[in-house]
N, C-alpha and C. Protein backbone atom coordinates (compact mmCIF):
# COMPACT_ATOMS: atom_id res chain seq x y z
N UNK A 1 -3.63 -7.61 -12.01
CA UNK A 1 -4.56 -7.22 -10.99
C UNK A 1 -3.87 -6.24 -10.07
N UNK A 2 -4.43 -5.46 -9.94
CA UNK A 2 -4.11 -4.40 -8.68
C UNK A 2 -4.86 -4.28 -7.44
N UNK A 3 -4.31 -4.18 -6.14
CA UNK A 3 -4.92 -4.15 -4.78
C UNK A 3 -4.81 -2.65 -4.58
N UNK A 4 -6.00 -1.84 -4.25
CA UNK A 4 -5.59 -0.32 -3.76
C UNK A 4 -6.41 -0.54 -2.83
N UNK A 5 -5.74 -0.65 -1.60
CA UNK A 5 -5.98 0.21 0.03
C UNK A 5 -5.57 1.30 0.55
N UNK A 6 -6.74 1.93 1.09
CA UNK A 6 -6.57 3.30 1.52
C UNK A 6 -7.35 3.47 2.70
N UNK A 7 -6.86 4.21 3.54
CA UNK A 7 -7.39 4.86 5.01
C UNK A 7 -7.77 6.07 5.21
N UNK A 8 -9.07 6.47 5.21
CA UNK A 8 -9.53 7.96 5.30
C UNK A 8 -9.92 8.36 6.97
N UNK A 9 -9.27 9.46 7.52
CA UNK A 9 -9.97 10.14 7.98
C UNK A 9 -11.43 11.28 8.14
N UNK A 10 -12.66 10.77 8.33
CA UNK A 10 -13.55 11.36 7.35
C UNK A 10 -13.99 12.35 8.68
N UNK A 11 -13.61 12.58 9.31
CA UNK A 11 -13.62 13.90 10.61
C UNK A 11 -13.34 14.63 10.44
N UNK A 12 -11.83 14.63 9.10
CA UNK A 12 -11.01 16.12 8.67
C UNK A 12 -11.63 16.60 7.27
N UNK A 13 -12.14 17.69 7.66
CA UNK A 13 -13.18 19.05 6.09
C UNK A 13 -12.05 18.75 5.25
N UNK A 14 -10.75 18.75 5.68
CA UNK A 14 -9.36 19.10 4.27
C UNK A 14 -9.85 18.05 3.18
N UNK A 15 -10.10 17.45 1.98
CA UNK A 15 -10.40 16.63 1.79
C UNK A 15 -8.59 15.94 1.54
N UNK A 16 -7.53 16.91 0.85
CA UNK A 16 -6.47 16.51 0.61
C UNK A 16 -5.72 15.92 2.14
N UNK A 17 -6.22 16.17 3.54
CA UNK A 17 -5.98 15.47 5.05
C UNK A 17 -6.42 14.48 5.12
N UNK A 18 -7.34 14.25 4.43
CA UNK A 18 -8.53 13.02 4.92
C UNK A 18 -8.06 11.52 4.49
N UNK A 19 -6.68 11.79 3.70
CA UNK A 19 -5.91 10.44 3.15
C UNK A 19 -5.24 10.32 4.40
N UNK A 20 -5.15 9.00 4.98
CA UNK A 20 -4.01 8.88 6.19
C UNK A 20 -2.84 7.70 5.66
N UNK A 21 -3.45 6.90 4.96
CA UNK A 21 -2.94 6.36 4.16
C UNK A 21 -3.40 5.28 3.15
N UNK A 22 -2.45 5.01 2.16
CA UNK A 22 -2.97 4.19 0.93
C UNK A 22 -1.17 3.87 0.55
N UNK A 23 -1.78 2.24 -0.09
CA UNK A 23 -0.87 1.78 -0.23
C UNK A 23 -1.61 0.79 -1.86
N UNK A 24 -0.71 0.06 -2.31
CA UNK A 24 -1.04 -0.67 -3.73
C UNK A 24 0.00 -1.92 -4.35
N UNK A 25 -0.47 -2.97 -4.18
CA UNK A 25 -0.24 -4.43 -4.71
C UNK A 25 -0.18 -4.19 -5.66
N UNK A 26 0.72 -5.02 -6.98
CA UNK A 26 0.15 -5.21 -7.93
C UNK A 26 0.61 -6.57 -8.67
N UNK A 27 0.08 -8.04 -9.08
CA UNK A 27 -0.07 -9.21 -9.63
C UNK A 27 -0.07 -8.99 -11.09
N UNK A 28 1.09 -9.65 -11.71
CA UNK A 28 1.29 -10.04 -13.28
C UNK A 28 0.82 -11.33 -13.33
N UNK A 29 0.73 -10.97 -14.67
CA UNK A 29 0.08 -12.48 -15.43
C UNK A 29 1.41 -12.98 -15.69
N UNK A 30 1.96 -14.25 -15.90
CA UNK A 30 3.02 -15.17 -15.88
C UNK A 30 3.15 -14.77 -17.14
N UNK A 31 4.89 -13.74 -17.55
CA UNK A 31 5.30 -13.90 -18.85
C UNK A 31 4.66 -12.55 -19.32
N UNK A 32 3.92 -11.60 -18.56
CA UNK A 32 3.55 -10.39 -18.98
C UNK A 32 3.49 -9.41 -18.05
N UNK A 33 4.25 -8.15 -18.46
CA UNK A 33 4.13 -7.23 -17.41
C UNK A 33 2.84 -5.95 -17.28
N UNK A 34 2.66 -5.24 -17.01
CA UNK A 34 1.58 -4.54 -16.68
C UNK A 34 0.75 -3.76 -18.00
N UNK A 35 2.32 -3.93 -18.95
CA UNK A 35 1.71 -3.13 -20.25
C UNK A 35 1.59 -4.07 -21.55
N UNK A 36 1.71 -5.25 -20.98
CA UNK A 36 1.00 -6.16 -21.82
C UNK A 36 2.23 -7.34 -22.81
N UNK A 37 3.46 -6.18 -21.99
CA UNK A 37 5.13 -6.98 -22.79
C UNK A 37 5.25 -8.52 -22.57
N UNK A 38 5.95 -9.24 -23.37
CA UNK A 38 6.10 -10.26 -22.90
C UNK A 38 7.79 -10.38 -21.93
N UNK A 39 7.99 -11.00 -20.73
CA UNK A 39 8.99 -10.66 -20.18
C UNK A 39 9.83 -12.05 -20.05
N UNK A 40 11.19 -12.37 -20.84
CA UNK A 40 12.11 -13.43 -20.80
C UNK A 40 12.77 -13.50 -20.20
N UNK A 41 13.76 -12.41 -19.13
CA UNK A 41 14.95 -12.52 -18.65
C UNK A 41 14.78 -13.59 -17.65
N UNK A 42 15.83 -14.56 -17.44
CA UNK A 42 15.66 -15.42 -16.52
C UNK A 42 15.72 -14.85 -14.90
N UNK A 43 16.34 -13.87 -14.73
CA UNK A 43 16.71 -13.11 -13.79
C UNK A 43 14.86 -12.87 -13.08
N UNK A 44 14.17 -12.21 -14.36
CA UNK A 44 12.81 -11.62 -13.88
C UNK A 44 11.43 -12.89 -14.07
N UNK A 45 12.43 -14.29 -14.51
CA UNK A 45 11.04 -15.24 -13.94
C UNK A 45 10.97 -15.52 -12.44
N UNK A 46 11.38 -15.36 -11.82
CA UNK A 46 11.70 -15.36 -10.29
C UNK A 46 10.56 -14.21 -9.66
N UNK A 47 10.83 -13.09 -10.22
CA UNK A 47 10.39 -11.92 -9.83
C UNK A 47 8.78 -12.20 -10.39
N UNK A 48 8.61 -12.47 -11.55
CA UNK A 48 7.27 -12.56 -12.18
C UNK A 48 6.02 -14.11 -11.10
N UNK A 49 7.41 -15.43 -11.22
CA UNK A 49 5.74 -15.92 -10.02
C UNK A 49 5.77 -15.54 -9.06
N UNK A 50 6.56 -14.37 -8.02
CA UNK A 50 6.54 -14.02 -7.01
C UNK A 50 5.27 -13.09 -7.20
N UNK A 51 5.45 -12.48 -8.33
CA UNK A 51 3.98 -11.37 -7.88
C UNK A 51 2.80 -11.89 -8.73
N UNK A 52 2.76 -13.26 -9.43
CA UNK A 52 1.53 -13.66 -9.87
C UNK A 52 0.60 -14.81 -8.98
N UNK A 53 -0.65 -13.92 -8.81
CA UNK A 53 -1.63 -14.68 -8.52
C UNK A 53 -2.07 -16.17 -8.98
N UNK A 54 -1.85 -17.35 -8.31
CA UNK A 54 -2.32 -18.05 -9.00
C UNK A 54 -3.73 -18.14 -8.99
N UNK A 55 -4.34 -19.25 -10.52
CA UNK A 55 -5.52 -19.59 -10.27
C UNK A 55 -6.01 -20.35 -9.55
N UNK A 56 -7.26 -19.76 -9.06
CA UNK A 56 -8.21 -20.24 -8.00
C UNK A 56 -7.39 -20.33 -6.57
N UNK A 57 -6.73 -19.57 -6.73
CA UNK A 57 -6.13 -19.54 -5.02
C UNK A 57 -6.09 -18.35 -4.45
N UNK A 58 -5.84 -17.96 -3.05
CA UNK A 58 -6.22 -16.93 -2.42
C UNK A 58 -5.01 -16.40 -1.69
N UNK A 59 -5.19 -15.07 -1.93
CA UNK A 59 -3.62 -14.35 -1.19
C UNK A 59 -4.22 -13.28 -0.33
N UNK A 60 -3.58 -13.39 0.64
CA UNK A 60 -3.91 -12.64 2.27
C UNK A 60 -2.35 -11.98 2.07
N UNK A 61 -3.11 -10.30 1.75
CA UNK A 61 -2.14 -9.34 2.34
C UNK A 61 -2.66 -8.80 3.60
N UNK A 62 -1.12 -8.23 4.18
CA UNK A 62 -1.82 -7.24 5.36
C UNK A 62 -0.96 -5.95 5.34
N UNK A 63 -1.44 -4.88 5.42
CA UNK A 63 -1.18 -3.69 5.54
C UNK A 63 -1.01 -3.19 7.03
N UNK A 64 0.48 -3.04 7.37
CA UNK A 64 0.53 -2.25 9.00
C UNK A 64 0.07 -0.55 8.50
N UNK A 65 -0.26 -0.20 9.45
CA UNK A 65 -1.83 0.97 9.43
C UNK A 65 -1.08 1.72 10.69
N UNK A 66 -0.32 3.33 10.95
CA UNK A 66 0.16 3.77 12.10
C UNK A 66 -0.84 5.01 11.78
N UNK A 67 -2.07 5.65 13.15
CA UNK A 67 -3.04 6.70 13.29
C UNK A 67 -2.04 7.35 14.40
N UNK A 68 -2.44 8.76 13.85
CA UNK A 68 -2.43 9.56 15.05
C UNK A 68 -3.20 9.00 16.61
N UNK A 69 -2.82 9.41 17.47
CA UNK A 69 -3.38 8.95 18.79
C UNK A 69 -4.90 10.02 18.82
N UNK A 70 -4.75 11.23 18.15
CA UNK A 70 -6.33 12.38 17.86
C UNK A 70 -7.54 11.35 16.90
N UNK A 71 -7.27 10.31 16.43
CA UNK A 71 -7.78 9.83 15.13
C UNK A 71 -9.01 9.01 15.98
N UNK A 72 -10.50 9.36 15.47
CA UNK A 72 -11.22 8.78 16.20
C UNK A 72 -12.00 7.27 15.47
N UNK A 73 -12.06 7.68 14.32
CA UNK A 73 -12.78 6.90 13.63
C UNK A 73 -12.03 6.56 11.98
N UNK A 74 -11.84 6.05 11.55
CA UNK A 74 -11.18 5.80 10.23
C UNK A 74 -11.88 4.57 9.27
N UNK A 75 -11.94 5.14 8.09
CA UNK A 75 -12.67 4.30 6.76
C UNK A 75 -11.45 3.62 5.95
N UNK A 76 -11.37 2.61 6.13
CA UNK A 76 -10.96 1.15 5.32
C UNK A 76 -11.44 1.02 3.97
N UNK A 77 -10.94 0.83 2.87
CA UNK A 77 -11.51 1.13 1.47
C UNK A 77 -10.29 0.00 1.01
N UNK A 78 -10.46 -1.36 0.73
CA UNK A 78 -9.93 -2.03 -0.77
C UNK A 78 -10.47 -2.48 -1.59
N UNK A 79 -9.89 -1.93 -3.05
CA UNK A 79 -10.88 -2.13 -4.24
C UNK A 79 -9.46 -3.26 -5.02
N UNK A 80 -9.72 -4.27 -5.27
CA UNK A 80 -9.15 -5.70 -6.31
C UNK A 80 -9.69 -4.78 -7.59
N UNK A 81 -8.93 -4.55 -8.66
CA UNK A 81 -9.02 -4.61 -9.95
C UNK A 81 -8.53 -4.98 -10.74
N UNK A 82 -9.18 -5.90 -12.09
CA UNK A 82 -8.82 -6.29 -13.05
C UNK A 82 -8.33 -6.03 -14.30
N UNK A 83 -7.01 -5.69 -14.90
CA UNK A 83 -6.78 -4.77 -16.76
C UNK A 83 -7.16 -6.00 -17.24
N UNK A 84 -7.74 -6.00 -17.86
CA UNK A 84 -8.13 -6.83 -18.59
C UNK A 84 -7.16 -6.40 -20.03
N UNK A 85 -6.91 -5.44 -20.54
CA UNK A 85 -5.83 -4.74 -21.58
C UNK A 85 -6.07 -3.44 -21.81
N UNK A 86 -4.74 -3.49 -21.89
CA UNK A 86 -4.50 -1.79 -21.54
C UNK A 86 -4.84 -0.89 -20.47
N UNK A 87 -5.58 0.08 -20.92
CA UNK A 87 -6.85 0.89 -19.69
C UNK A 87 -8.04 0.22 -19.40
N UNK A 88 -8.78 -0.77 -19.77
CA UNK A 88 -9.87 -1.61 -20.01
C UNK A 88 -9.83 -2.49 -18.62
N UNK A 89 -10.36 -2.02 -17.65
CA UNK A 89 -10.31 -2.24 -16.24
C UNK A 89 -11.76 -2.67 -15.63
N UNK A 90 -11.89 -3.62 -14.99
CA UNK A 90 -13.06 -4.02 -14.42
C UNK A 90 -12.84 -4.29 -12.78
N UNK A 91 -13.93 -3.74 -11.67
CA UNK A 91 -13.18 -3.94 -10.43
C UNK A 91 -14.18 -5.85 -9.89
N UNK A 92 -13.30 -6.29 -9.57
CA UNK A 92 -13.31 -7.64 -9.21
C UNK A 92 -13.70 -7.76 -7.94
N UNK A 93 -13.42 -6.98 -6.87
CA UNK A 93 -13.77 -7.38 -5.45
C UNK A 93 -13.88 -5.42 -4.67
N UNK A 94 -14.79 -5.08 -3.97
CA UNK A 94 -14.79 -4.07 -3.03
C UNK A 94 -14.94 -3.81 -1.90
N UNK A 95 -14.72 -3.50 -0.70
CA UNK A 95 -15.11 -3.25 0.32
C UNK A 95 -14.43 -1.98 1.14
N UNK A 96 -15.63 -1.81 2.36
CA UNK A 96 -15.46 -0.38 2.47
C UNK A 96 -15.71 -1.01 4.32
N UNK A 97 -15.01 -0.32 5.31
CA UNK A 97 -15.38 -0.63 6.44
C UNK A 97 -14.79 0.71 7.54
N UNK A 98 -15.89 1.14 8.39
CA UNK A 98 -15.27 2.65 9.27
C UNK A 98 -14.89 1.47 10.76
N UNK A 99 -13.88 1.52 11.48
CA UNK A 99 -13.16 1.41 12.32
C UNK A 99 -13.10 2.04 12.94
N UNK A 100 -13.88 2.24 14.64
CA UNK A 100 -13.88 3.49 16.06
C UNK A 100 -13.08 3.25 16.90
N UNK A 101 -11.99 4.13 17.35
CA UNK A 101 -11.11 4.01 18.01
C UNK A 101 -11.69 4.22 19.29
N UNK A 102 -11.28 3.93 21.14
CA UNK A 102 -11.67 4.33 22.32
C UNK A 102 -10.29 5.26 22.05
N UNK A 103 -10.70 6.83 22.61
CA UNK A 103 -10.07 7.34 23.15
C UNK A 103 -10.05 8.10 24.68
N UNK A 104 -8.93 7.31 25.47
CA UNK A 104 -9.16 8.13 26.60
C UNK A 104 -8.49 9.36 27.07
């Protein structure tokens, strides 16, 4: 599973400006890495349940977020997706939210 969050500025025409930032999680399946390997080293079972999701349970990331002090309004975008194998991707969870800054 992969987490992609991203922060748009949608005030700036540049469309290549309008990224302020994006960042990306990503959860293995226990014993498999992203391309489907199976992974033994004892060294990397440590590493592997650290980044696997378990079932039916819930993981709260948080992303620190630094705006320009000019930044008035900004769009929140995380999309959860699923490989199901290989490129064969289904998105699992979406949301989209604009955030107004007071500026004085």
């Amino acid at each position: 599973m992969v987490l992609d969050v991203t922060a748009r500025n949608l005030a700036e025409s540049d469309p290549e400006k309008q990224v302020l930032f994006s960042d990306q999680k990503k959860y293995f399946e226990i014993g498999r890495d992203m391309e489907g390997r199976m992974r033994y080293g004892a060294w990397q079972i440590k590493e592997i349940v650290d980044l696997t999701l378990q079932p039916m349970e819930t993981q709260k990331e948080q992303f620190l977020i630094n705006f320009d002090t000019d930044v008035e309004n900004v769009e929140i975008e995380a999309v959860l997706t699923y490989f199901v194998s290989g490129k064969k991707k289904d998105v699992v969870y979406s949301i989209k939210e604009n955030i107004a800054f007071d500026i004085d």
